[in-house]
N, C-alpha and C. Protein backbone atom coordinates (compact mmCIF):
# COMPACT_ATOMS: atom_id res chain seq x y z
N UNK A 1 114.22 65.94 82.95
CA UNK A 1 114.23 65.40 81.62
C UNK A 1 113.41 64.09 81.63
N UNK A 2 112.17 64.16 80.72
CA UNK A 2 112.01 63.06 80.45
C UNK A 2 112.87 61.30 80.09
N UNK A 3 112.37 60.41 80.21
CA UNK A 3 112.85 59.35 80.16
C UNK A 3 113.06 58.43 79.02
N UNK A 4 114.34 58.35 78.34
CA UNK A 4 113.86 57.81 76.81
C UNK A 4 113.76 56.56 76.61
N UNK A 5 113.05 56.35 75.41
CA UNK A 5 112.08 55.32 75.21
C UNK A 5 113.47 53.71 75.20
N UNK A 6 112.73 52.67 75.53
CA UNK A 6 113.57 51.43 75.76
C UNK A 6 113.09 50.76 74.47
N UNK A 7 113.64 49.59 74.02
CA UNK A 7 113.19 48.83 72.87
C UNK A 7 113.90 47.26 73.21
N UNK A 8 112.98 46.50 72.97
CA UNK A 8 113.27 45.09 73.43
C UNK A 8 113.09 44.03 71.97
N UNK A 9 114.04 43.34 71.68
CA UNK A 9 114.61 42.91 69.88
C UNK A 9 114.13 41.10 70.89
N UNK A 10 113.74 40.52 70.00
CA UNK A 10 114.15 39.05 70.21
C UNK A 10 113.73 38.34 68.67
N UNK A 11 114.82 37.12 69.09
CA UNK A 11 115.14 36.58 67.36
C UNK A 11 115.02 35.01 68.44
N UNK A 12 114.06 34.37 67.85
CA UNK A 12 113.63 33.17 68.35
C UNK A 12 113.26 32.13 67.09
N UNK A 13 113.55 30.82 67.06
CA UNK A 13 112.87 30.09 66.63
C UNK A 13 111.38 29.32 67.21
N UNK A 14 110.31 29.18 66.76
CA UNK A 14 109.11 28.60 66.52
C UNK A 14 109.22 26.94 66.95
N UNK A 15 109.17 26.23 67.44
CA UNK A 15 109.38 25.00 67.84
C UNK A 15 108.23 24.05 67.62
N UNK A 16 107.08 24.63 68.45
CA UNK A 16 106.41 24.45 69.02
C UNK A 16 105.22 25.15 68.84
N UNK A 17 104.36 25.40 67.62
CA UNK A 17 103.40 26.58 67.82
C UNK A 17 102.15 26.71 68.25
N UNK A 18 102.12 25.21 69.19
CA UNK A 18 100.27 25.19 69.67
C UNK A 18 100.83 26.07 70.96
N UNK A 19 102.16 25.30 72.13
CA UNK A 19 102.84 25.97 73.00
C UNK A 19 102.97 27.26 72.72
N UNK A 20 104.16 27.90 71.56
CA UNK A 20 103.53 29.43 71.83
C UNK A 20 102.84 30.08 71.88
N UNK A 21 101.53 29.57 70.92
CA UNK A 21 100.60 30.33 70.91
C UNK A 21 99.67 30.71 72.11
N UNK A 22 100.08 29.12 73.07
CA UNK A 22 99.23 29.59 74.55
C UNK A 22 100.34 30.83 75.52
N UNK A 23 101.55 31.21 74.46
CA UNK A 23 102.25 32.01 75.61
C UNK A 23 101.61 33.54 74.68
N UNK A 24 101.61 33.73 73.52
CA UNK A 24 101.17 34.86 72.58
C UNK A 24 99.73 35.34 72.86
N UNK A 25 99.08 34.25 73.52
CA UNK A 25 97.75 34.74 73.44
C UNK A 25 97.66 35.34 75.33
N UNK A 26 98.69 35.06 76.21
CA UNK A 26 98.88 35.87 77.15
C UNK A 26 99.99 37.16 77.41
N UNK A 27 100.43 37.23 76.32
CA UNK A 27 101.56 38.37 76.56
C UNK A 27 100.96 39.62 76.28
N UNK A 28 100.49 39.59 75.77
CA UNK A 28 99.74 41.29 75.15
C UNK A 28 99.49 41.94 76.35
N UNK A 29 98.29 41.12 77.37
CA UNK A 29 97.76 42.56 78.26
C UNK A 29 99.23 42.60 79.65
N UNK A 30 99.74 41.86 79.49
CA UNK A 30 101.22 41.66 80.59
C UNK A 30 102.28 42.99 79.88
N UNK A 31 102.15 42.76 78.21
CA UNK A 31 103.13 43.79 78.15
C UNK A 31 102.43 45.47 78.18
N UNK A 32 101.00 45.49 78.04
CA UNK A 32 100.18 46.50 78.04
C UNK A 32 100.29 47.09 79.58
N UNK A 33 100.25 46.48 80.68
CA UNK A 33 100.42 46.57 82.27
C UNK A 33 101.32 47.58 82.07
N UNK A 34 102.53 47.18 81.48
CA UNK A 34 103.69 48.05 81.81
C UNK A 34 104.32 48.67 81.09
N UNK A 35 103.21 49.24 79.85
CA UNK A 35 103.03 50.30 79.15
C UNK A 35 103.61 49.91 77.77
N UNK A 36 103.88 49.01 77.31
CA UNK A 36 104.35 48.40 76.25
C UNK A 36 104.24 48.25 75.36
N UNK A 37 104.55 48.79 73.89
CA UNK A 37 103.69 48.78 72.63
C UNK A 37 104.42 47.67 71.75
N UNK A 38 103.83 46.49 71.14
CA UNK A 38 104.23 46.16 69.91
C UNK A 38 104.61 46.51 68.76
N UNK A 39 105.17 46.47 68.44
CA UNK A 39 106.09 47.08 67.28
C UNK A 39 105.59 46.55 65.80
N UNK A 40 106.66 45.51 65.92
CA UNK A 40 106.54 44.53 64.70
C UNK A 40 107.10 42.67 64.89
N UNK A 41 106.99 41.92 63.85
CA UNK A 41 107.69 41.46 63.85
C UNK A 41 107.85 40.60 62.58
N UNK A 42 108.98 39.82 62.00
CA UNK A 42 109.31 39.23 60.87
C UNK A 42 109.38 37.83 60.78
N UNK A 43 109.50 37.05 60.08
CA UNK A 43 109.78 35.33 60.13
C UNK A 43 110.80 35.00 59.12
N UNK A 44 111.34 36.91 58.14
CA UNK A 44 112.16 36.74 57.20
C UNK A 44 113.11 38.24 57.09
N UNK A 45 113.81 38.43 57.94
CA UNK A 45 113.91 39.36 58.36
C UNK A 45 115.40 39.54 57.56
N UNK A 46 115.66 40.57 56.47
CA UNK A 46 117.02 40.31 55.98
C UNK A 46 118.12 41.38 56.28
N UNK A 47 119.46 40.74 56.33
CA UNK A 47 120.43 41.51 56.81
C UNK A 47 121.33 42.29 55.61
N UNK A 48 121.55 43.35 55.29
CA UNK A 48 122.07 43.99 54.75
C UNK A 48 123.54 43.98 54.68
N UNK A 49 124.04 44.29 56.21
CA UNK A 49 125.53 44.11 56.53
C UNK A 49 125.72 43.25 57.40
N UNK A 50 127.38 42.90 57.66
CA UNK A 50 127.46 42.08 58.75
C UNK A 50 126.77 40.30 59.39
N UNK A 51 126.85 40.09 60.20
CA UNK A 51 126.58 38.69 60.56
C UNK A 51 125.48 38.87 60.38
N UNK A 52 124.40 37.89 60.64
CA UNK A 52 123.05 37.72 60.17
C UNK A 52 122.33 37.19 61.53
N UNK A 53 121.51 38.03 62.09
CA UNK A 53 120.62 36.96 62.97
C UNK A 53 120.79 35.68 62.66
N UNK A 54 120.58 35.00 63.77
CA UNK A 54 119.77 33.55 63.60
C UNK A 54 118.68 33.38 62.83
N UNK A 55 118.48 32.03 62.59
CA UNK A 55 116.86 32.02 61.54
C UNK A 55 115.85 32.43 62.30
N UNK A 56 114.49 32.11 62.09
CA UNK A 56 113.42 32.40 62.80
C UNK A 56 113.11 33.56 63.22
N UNK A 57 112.33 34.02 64.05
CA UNK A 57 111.15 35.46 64.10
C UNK A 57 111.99 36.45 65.32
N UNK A 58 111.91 37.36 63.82
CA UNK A 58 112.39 38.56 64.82
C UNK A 58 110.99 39.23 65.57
N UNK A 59 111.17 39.77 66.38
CA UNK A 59 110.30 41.07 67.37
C UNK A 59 110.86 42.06 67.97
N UNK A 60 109.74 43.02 67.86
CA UNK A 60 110.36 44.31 68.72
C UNK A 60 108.96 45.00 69.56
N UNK A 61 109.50 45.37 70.57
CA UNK A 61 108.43 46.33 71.00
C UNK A 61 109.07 47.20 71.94
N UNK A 62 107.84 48.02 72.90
CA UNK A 62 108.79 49.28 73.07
C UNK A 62 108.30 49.85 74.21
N UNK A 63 109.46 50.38 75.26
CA UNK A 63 108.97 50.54 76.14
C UNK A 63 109.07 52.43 76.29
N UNK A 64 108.62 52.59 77.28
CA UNK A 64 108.68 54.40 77.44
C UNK A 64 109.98 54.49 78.02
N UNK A 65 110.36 53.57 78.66
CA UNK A 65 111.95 53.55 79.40
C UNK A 65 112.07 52.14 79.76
N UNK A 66 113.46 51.90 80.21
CA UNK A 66 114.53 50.99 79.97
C UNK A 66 113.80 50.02 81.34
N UNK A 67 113.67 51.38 82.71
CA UNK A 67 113.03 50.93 83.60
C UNK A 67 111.76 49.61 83.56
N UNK A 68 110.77 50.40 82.83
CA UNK A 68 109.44 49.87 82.35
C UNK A 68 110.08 47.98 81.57
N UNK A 69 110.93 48.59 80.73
CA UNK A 69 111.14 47.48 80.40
C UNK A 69 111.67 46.19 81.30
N UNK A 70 112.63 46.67 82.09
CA UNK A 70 112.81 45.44 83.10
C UNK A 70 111.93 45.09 84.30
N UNK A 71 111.15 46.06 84.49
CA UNK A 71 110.14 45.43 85.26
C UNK A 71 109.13 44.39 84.58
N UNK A 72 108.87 44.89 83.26
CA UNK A 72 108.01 43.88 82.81
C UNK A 72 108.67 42.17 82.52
N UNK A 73 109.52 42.29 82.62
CA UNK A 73 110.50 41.15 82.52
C UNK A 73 110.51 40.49 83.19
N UNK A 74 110.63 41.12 84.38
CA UNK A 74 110.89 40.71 86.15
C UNK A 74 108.89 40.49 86.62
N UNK A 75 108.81 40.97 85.87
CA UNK A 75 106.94 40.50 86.23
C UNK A 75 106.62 39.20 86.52
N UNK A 76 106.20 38.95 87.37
CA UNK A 76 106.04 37.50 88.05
C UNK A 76 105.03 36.76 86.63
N UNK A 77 103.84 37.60 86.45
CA UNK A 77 103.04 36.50 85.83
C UNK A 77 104.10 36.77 84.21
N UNK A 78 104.48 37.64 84.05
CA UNK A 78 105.35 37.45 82.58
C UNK A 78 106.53 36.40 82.54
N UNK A 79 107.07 36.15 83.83
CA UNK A 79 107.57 35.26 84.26
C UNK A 79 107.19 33.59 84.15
N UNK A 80 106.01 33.60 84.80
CA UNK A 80 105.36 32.39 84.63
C UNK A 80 104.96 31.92 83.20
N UNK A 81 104.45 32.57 82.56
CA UNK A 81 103.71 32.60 81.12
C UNK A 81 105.03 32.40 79.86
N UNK A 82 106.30 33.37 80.41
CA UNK A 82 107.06 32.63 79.50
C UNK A 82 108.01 31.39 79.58
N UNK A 83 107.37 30.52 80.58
CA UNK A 83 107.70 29.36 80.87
C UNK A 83 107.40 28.57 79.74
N UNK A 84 105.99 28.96 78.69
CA UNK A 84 105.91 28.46 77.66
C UNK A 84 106.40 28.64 75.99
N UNK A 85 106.86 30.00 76.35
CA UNK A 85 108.01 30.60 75.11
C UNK A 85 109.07 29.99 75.20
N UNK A 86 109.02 29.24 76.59
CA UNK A 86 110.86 28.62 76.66
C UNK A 86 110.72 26.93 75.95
N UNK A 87 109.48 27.26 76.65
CA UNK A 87 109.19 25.01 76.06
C UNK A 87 108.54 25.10 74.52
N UNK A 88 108.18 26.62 74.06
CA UNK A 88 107.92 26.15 72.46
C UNK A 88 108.97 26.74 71.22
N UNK A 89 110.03 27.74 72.00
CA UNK A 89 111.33 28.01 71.18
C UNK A 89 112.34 27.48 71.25
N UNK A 90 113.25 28.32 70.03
CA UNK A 90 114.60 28.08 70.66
C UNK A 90 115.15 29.60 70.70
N UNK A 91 115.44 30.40 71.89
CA UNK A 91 115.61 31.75 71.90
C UNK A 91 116.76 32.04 71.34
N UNK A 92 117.37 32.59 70.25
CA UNK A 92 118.44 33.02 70.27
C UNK A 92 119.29 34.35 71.09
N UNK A 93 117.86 35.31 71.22
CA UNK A 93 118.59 36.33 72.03
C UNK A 93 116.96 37.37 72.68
N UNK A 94 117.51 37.33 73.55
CA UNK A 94 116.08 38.82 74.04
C UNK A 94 117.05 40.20 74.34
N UNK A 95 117.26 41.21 73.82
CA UNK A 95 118.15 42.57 74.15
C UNK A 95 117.54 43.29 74.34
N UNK A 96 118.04 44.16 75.51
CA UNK A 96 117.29 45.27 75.80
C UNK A 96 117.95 46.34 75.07
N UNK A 97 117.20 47.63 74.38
CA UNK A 97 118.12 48.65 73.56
C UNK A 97 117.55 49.75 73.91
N UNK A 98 118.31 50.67 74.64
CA UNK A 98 117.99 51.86 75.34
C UNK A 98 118.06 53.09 74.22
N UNK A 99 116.92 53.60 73.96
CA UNK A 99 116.58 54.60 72.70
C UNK A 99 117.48 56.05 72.94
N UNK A 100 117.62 56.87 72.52
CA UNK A 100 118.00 57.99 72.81
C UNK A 100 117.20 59.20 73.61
N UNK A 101 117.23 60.05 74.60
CA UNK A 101 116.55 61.04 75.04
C UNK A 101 115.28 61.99 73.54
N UNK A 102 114.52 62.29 74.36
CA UNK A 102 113.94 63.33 73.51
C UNK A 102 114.35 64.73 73.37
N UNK A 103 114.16 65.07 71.89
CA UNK A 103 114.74 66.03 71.99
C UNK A 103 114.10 67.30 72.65
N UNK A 104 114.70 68.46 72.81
CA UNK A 104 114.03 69.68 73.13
C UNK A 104 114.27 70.66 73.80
């Protein structure tokens, strides 16, 4: 059986946006390495039910599996690079969300 797809949510505040932007303008080919697609993301993201995110920018992107996803995490230079997501946010949460199998 194939491996189902992973999805990675983070709800961060903006602090700092000359700092993130030097971490945004290196994340792309780090999350591309390890097969990673961008999704989306919001700066107004509204809740329907229940508690409400934190303020600030949601994201999502997506991995082929859960695997993929923590390696890219554990990636040394993704590691290093978000040394500057840490000094230009304030993270409220990074989750990993394991998708369901494919069907078939």
């Amino acid at each position: 059986m194939a491996d189902a797809p992973a999805y990675v949510i983070a709800n961060f505040d903006i602090n700092d946006a000359d700092t993130y932007r030097t971490y945004e303008t290196g994340f792309f080919p780090i999350l591309k390495r390890h097969e990673g697609e961008f999704l989306t993301f919001d700066d107004n993201s509204e809740t329907f039910e229940g508690a409400s995110p934190r303020s600030g920018r949601m994201v999502i992107f997506k991995f082929p599996s859960a695997e993929q996803a923590r390696a890219w995490y554990a990636d040394e230079d993704y590691q290093a690079l978000s040394e500057h997501r840490r000094a230009g946010t304030s993270m409220h949460f990074l989750t990993l969300v394991n998708g369901l199998p494919p069907r078939g």
